[in-house]
PDB file of N, CA and C in Angstrom:
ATOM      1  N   UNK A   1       4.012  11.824   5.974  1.00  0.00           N
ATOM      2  CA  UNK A   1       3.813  11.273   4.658  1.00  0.00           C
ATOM      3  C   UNK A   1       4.408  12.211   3.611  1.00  0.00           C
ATOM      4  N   UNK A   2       4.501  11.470   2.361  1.00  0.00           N
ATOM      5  CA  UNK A   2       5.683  12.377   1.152  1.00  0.00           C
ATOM      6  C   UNK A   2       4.212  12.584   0.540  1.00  0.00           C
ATOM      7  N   UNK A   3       4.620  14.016   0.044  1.00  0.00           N
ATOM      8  CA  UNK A   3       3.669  14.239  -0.979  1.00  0.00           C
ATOM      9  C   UNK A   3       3.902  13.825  -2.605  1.00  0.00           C
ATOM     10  N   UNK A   4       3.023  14.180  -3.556  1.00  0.00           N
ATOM     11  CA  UNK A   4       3.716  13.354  -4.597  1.00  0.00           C
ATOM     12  C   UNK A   4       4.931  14.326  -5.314  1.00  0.00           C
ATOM     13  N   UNK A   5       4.715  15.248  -5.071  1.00  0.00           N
ATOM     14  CA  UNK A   5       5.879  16.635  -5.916  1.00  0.00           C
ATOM     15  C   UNK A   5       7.033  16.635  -5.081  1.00  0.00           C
ATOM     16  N   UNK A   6       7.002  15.915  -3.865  1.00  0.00           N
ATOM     17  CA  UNK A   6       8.522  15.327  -2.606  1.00  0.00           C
ATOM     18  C   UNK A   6       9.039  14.471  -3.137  1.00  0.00           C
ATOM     19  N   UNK A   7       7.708  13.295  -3.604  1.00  0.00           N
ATOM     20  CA  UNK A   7       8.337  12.126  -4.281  1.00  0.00           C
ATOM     21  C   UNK A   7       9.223  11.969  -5.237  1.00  0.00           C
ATOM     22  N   UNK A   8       8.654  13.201  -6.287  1.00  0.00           N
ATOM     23  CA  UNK A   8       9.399  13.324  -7.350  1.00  0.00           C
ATOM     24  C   UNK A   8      10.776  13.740  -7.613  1.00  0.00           C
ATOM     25  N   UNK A   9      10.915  14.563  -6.335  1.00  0.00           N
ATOM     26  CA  UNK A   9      12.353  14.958  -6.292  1.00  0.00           C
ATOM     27  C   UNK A   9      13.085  14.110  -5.572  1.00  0.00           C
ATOM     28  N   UNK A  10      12.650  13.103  -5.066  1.00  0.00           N
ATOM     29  CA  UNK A  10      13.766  11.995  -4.650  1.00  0.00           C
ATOM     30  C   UNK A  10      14.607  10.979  -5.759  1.00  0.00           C
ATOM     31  N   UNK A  11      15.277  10.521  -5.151  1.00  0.00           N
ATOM     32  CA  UNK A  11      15.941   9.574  -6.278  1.00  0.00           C
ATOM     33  C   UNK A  11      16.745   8.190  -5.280  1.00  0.00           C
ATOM     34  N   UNK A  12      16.727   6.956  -6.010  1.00  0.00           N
ATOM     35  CA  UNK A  12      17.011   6.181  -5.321  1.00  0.00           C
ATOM     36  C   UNK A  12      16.427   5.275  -4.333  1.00  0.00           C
ATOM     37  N   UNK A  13      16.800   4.616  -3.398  1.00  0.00           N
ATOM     38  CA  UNK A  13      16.431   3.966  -2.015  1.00  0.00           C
ATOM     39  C   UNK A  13      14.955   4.957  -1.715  1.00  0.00           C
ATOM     40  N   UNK A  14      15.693   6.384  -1.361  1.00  0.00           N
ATOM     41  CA  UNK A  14      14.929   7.378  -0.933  1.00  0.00           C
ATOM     42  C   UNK A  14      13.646   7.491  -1.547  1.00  0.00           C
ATOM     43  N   UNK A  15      13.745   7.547  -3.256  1.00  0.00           N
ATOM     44  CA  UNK A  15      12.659   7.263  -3.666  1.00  0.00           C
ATOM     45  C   UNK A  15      11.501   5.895  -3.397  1.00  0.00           C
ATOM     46  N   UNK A  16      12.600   5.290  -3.514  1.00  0.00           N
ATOM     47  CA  UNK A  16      11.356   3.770  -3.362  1.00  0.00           C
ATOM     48  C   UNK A  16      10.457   3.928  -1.812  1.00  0.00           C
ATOM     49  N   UNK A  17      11.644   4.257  -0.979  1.00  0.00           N
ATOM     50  CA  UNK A  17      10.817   4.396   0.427  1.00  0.00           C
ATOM     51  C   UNK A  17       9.656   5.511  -0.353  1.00  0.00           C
ATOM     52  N   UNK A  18       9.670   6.226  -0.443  1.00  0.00           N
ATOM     53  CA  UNK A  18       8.536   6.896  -0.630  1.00  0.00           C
ATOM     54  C   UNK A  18       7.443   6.964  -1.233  1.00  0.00           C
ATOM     55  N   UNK A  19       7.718   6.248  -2.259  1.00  0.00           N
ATOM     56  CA  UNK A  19       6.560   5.401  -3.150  1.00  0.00           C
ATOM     57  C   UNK A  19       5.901   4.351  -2.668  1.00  0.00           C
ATOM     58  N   UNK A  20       6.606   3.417  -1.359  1.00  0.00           N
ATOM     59  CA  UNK A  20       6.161   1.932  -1.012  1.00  0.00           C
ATOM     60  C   UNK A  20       4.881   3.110   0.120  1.00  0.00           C
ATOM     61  N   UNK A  21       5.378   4.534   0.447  1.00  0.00           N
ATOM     62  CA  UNK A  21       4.771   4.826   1.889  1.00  0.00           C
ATOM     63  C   UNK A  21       3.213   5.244   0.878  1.00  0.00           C
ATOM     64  N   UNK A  22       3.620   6.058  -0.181  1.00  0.00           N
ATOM     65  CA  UNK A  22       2.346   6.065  -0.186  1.00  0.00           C
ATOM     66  C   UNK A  22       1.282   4.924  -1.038  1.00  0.00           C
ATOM     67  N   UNK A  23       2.061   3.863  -1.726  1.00  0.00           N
ATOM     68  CA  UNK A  23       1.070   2.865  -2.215  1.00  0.00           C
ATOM     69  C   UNK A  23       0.920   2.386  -0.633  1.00  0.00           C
ATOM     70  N   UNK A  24       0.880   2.191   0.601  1.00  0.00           N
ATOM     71  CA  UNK A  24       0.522   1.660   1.454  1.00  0.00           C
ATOM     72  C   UNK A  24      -0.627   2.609   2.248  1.00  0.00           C
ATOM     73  N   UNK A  25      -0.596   4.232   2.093  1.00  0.00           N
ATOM     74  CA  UNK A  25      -1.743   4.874   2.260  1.00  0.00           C
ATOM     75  C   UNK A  25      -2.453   4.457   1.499  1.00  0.00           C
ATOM     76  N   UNK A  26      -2.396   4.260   0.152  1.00  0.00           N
ATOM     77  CA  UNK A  26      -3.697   4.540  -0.348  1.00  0.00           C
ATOM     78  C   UNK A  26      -4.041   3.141  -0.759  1.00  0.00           C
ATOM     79  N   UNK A  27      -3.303   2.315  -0.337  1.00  0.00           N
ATOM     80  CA  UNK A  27      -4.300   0.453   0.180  1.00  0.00           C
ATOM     81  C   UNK A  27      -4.797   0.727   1.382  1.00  0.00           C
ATOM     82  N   UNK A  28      -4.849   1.477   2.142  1.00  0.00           N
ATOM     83  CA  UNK A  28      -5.122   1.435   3.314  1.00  0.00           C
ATOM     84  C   UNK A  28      -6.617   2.501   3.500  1.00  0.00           C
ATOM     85  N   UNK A  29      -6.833   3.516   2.526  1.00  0.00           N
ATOM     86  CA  UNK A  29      -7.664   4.133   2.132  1.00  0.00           C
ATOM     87  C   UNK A  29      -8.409   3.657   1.437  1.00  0.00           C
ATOM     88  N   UNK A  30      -8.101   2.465   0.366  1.00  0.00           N
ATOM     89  CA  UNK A  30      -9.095   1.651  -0.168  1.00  0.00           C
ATOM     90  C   UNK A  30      -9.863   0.935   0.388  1.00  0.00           C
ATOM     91  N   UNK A  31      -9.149  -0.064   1.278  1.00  0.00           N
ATOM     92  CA  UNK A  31      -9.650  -1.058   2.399  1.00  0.00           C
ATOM     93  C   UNK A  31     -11.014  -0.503   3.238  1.00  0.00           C
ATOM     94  N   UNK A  32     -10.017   0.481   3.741  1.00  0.00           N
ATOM     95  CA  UNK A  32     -11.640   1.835   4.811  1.00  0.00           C
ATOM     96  C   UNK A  32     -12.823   2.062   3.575  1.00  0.00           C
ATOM     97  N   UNK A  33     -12.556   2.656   2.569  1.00  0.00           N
ATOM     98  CA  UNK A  33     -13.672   2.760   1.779  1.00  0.00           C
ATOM     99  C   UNK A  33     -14.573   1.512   1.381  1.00  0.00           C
ATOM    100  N   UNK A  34     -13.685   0.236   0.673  1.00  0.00           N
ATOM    101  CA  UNK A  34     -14.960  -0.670   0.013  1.00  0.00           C
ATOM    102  C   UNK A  34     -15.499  -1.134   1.705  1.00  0.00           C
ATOM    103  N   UNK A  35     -14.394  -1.224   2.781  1.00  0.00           N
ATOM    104  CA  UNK A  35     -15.689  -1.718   4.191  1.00  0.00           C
ATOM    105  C   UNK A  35     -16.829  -1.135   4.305  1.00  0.00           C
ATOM    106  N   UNK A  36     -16.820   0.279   3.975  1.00  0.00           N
ATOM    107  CA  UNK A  36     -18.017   0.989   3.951  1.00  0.00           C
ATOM    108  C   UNK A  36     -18.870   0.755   2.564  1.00  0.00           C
ATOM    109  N   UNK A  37     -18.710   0.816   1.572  1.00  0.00           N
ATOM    110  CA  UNK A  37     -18.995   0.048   0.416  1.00  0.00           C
ATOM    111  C   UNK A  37     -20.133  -0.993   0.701  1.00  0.00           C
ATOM    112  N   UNK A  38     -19.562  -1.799   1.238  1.00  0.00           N
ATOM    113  CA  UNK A  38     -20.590  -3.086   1.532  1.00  0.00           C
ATOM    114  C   UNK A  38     -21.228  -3.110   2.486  1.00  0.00           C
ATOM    115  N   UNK A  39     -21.600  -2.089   3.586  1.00  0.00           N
ATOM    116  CA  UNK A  39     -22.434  -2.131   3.717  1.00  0.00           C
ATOM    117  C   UNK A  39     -23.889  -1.299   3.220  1.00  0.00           C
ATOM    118  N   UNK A  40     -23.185  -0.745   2.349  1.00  0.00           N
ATOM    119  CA  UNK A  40     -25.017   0.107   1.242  1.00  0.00           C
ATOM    120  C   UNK A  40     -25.859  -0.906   0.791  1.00  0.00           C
ATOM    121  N   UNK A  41     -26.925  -0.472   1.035  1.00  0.00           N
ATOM    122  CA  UNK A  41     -28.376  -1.516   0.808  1.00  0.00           C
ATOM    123  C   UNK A  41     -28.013  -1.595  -0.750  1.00  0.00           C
ATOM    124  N   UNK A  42     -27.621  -0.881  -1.505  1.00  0.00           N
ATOM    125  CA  UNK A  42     -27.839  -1.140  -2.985  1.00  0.00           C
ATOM    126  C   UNK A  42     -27.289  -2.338  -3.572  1.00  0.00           C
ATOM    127  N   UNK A  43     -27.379  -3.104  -3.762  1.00  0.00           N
ATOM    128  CA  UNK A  43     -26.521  -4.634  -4.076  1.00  0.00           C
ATOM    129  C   UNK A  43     -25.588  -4.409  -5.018  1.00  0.00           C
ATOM    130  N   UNK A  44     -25.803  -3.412  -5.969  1.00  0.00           N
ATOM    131  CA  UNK A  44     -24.556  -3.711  -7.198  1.00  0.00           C
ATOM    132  C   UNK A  44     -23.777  -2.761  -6.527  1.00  0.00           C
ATOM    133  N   UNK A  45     -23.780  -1.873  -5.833  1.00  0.00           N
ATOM    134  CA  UNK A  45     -22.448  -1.251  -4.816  1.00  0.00           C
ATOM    135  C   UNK A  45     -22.015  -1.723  -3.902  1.00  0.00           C
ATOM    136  N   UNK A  46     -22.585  -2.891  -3.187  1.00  0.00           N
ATOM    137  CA  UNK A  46     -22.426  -3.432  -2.180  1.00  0.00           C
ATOM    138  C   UNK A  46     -21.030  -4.842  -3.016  1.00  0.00           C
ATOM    139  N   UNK A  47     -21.713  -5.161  -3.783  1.00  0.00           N
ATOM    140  CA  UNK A  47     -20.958  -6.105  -4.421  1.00  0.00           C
ATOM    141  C   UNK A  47     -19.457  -5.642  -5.263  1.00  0.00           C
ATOM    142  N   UNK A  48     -19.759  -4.565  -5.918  1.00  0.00           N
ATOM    143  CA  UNK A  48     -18.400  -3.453  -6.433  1.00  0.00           C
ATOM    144  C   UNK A  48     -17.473  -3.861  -5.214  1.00  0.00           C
ATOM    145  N   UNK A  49     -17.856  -3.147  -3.959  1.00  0.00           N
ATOM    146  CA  UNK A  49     -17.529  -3.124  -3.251  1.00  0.00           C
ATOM    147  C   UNK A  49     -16.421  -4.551  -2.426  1.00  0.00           C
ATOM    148  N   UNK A  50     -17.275  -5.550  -2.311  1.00  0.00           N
ATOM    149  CA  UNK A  50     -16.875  -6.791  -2.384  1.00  0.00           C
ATOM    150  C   UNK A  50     -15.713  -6.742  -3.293  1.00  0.00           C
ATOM    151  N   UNK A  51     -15.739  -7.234  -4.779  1.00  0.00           N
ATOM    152  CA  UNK A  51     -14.796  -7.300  -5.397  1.00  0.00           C
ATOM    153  C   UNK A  51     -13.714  -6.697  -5.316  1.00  0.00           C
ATOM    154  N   UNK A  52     -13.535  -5.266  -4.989  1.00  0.00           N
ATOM    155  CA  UNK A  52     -12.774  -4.243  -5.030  1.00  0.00           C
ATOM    156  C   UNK A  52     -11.483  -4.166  -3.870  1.00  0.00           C
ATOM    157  N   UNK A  53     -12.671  -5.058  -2.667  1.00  0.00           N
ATOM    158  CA  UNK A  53     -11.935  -5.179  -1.460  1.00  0.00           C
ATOM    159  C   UNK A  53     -11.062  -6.037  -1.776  1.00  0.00           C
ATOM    160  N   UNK A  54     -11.487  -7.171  -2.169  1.00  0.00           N
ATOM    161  CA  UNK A  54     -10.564  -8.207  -2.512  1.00  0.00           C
ATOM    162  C   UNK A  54      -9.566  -8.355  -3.175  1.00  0.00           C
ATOM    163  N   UNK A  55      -9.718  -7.759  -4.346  1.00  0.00           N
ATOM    164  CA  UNK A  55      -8.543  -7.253  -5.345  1.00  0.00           C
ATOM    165  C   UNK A  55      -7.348  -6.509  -4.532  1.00  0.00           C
ATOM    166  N   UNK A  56      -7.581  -5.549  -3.656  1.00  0.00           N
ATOM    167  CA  UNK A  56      -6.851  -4.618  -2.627  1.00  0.00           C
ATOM    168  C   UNK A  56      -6.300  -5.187  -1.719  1.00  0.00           C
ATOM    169  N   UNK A  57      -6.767  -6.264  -0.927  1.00  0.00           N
ATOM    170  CA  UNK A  57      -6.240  -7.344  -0.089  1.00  0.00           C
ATOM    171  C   UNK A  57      -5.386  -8.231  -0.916  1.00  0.00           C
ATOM    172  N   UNK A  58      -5.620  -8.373  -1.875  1.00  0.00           N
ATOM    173  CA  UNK A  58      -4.846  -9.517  -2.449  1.00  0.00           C
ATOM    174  C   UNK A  58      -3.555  -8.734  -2.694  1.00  0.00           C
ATOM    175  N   UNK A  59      -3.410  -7.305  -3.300  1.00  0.00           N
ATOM    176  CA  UNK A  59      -2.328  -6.862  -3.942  1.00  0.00           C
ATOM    177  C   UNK A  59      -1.597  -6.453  -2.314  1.00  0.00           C
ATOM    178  N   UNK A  60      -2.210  -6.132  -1.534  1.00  0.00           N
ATOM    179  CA  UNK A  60      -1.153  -5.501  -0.386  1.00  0.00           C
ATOM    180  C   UNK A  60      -0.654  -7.395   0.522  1.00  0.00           C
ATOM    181  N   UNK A  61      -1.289  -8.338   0.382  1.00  0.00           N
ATOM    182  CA  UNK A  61      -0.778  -9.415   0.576  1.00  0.00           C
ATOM    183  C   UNK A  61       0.677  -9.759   0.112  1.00  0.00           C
ATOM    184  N   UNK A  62       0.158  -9.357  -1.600  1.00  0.00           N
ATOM    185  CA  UNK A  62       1.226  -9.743  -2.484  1.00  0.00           C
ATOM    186  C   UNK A  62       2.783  -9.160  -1.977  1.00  0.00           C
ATOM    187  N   UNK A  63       2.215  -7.329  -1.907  1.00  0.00           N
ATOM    188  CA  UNK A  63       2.759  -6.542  -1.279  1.00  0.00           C
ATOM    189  C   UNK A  63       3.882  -6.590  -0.696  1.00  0.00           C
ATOM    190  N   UNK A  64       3.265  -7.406   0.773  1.00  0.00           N
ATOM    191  CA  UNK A  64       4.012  -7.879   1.876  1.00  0.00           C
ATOM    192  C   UNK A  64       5.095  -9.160   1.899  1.00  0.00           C
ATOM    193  N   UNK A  65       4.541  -9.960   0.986  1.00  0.00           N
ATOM    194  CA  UNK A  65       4.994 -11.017   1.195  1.00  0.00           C
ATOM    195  C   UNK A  65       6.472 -10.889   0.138  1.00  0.00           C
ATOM    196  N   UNK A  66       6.411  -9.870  -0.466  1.00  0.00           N
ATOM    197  CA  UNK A  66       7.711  -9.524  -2.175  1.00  0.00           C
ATOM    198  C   UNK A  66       8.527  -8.663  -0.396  1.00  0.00           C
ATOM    199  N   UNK A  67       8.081  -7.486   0.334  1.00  0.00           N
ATOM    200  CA  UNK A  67       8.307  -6.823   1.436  1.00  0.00           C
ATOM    201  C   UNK A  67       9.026  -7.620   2.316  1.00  0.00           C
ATOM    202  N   UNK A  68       8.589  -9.345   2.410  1.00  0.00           N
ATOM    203  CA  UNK A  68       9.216  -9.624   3.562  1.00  0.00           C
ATOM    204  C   UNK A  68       8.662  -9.612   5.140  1.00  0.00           C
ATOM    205  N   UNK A  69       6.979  -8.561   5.376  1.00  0.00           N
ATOM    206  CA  UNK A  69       6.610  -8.374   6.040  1.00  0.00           C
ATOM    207  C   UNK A  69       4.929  -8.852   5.966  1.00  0.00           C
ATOM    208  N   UNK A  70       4.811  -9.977   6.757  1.00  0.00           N
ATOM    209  CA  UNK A  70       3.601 -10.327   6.780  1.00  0.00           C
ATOM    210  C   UNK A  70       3.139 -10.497   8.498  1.00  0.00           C
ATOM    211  N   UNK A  71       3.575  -8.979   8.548  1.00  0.00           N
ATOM    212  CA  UNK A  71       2.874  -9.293  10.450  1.00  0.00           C
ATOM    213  C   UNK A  71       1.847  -8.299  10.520  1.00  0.00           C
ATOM    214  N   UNK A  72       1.698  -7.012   9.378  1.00  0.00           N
ATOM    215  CA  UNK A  72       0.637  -6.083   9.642  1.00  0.00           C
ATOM    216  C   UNK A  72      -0.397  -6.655   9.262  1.00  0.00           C
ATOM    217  N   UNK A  73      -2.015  -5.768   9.899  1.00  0.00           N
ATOM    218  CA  UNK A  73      -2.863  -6.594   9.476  1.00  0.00           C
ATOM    219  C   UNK A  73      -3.358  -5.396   8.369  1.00  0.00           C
ATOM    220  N   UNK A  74      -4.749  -6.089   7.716  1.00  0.00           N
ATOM    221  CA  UNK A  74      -5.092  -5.394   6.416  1.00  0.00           C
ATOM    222  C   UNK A  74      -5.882  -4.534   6.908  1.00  0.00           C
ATOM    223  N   UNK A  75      -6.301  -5.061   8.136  1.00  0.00           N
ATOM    224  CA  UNK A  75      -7.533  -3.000   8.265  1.00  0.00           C
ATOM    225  C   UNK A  75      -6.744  -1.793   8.447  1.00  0.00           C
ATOM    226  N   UNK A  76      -5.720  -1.469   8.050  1.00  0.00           N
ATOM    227  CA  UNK A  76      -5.072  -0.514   7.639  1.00  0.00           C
ATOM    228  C   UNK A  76      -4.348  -0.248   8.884  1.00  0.00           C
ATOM    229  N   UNK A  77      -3.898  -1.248   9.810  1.00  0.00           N
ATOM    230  CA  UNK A  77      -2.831  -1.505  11.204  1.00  0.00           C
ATOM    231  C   UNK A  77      -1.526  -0.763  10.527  1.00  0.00           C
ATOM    232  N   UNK A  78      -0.365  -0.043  10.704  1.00  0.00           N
ATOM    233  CA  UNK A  78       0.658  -0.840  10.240  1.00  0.00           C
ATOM    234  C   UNK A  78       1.329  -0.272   9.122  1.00  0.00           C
ATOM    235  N   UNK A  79       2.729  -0.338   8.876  1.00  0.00           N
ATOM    236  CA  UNK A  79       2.676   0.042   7.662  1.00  0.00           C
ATOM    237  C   UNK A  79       3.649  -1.398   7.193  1.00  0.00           C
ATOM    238  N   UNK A  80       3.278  -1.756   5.890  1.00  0.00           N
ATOM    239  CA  UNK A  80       3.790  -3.323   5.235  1.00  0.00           C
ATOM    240  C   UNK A  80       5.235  -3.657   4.881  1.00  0.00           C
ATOM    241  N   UNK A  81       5.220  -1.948   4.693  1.00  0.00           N
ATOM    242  CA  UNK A  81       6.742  -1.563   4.040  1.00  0.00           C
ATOM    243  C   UNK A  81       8.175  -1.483   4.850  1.00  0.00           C
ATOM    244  N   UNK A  82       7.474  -1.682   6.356  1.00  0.00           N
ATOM    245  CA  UNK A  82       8.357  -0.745   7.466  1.00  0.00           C
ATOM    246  C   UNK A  82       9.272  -1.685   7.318  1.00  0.00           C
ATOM    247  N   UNK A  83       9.852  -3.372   7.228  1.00  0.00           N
ATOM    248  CA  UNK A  83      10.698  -4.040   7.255  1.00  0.00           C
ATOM    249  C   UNK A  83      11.557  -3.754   6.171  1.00  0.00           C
ATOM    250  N   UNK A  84      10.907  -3.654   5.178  1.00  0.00           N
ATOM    251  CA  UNK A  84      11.789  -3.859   3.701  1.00  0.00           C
ATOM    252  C   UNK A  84      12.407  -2.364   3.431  1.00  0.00           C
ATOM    253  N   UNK A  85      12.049  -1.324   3.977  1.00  0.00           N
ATOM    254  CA  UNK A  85      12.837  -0.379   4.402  1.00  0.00           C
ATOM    255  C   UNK A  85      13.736  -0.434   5.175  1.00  0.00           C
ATOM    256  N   UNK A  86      13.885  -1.034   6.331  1.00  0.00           N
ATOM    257  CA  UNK A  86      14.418  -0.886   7.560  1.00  0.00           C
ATOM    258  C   UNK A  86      16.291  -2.125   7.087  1.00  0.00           C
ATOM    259  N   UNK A  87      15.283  -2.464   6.129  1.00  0.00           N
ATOM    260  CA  UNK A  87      16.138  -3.741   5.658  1.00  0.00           C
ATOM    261  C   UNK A  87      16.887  -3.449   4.170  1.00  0.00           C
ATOM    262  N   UNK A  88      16.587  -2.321   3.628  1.00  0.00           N
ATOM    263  CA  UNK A  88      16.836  -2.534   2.314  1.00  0.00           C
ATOM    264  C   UNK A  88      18.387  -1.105   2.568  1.00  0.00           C
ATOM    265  N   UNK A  89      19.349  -1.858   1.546  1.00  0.00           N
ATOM    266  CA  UNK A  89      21.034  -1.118   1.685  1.00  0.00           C
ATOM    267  C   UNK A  89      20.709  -0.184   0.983  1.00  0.00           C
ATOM    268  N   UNK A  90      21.970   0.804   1.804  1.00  0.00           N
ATOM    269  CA  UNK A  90      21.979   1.883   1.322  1.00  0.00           C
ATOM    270  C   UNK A  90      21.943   2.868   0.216  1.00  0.00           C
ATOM    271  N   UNK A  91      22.033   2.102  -1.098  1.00  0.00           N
ATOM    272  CA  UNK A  91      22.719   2.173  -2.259  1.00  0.00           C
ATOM    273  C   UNK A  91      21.208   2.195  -3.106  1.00  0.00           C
ATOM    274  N   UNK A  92      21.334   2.971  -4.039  1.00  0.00           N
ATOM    275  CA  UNK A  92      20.295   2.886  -5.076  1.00  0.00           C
ATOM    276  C   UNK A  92      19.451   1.822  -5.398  1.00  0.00           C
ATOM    277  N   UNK A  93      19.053   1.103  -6.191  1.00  0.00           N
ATOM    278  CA  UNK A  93      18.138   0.198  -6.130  1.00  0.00           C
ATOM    279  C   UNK A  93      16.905   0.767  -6.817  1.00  0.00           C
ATOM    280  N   UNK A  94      17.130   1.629  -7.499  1.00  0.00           N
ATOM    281  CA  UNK A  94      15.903   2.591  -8.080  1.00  0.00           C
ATOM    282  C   UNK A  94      15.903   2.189  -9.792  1.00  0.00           C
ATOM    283  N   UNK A  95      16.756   1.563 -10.400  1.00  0.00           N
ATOM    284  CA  UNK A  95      17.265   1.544 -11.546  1.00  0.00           C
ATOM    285  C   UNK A  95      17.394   2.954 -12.477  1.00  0.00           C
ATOM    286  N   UNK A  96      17.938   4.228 -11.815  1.00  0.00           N
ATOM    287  CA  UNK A  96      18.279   5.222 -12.187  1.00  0.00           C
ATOM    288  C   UNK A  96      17.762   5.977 -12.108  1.00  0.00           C
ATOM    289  N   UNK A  97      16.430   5.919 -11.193  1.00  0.00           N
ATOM    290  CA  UNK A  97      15.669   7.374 -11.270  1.00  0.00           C
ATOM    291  C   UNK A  97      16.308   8.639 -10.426  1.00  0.00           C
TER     292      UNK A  97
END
């Protein structure tokens, strides 16, 4: 995994791969957390929780489907990005960073 001060010194393709890797850790770190979330006896954390998940599922859906890749699953299988990397040309695509 890129750290974020790696990230920063990339530019380009290079960059985006590295930004898609870690918005896909940390949907994937969200997901693990609100599962645990809901199950706390406390109802208004339990429910946070709920919402939170959903919002997170919905955006790494969105994610995938802009990606091109809708074969990983959401309990954090996978990474969403691996096609649209594997797929995306060589050439910048960063709009100048």
């Amino acid at each position: 995994m890129v750290s974020a001060v790696e990230a920063r010194e990339r530019t380009g393709a290079d960059f985006d791969s590295a930004y898609m890797e870690r918005i896909d850790l940390n949907h994937r770190y969200a997901i693990k957390l609100c599962k645990r979330g809901q199950a706390i006896k406390i109802p208004e954390i339990s429910a946070f929780a709920s919402r939170v998940l959903a919002m997170t599922e919905a955006r790494v859906k969105l994610s995938r489907q802009l990606s091109g890749d809708g074969n990983s699953g959401l309990d954090g299988s996978g990474s969403p990005h691996s096609r649209a990397r594997a797929n995306a040309p060589a050439s910048g695509g960063s709009g100048g960073r």
